[in-house]
Protein backbone atom coordinates (compact mmCIF):
# COMPACT_ATOMS: atom_id res chain seq x y z
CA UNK A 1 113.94 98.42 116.75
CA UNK A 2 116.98 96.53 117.77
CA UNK A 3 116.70 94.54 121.03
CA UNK A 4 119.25 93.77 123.73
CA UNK A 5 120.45 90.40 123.34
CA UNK A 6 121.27 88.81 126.90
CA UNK A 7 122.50 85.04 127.10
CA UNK A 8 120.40 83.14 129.22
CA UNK A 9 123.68 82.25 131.94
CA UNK A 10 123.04 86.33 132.58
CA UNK A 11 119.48 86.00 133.05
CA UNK A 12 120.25 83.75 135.63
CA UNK A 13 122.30 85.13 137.36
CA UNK A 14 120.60 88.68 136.96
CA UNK A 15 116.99 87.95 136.82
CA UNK A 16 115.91 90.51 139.45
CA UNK A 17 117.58 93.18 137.50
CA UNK A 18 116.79 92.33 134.11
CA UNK A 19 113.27 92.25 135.43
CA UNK A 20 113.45 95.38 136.91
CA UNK A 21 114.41 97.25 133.66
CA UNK A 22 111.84 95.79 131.53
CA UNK A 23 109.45 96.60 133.55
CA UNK A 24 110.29 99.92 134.51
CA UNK A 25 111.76 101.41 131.76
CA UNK A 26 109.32 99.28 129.15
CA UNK A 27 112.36 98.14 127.51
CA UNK A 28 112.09 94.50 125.82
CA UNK A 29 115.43 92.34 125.91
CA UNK A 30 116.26 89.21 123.70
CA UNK A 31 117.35 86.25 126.19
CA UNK A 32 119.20 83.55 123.84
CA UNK A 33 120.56 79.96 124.69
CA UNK A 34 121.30 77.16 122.26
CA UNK A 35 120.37 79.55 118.93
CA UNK A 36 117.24 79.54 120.43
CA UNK A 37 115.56 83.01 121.68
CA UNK A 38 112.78 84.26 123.64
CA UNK A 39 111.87 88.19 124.18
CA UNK A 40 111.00 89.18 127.85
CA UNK A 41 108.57 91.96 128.08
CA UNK A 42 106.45 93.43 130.52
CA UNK A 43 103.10 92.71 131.43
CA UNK A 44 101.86 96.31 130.36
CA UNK A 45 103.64 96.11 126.99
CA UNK A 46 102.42 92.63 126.21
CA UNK A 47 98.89 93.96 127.67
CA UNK A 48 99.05 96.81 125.22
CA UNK A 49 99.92 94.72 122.15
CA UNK A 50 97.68 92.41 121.99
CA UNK A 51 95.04 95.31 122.68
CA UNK A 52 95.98 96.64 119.40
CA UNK A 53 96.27 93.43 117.89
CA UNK A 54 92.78 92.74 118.15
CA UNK A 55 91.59 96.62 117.15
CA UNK A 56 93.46 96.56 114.34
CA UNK A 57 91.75 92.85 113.46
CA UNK A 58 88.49 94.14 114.18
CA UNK A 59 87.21 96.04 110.65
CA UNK A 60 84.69 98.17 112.59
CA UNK A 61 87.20 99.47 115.06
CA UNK A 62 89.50 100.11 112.27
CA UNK A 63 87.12 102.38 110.51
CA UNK A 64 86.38 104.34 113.60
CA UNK A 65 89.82 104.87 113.81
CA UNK A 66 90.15 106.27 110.38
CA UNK A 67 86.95 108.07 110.73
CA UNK A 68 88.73 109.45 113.99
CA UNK A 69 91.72 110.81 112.71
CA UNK A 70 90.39 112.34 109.29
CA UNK A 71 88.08 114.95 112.00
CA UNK A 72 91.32 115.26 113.42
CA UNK A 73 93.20 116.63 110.23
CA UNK A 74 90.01 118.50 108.94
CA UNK A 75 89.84 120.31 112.35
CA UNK A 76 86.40 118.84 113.72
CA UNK A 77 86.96 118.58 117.27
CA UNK A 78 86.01 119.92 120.13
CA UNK A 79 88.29 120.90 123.28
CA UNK A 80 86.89 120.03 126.77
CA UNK A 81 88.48 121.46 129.63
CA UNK A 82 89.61 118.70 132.22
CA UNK A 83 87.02 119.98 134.84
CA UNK A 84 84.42 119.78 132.40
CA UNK A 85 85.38 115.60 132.00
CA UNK A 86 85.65 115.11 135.82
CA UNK A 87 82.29 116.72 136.19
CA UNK A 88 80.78 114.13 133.38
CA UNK A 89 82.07 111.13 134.96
């Protein structure tokens, strides 16, 4: 993935904006100044990486996962119809 590079003068004077798009649109943006850079995200994205940062670091999770999506491929699931789930929570 190639990121937006922004100078940092822009932010400035377009931080509202800049804000807005990252957020809504979960798009990340490279802000540069002085060869040095920084990537704005949003909260959600950063929320959800470091979610599957620590899965994937955990070897227990990582093999449920696996074990997950080989019943997937060899067909053993079940479907549940939505008003079933509402009625289990």
């Amino acid at each position: 993935m190639t990121l937006k590079t922004i100078p940092y003068e822009e932010v400035q004077q377009n931080l509202s904006i800049i804000m807005k798009t990252v957020t809504d649109d979960s798009i990340p943006i490279m802000i540069e100044k002085d060869n040095r850079r920084v990537v704005m995200i949003s909260e959600n994205d950063y929320s959800s990486l470091v979610e599957t940062v620590y899965v994937l670091s955990t070897p227990e999770q990582v093999k449920q996962l696996s074990e997950a999506l080989q019943d997937i491929e060899e067909g053993r699931t079940v479907q549940i119809p939505v008003s079933k789930l509402k009625s289990m929570i």
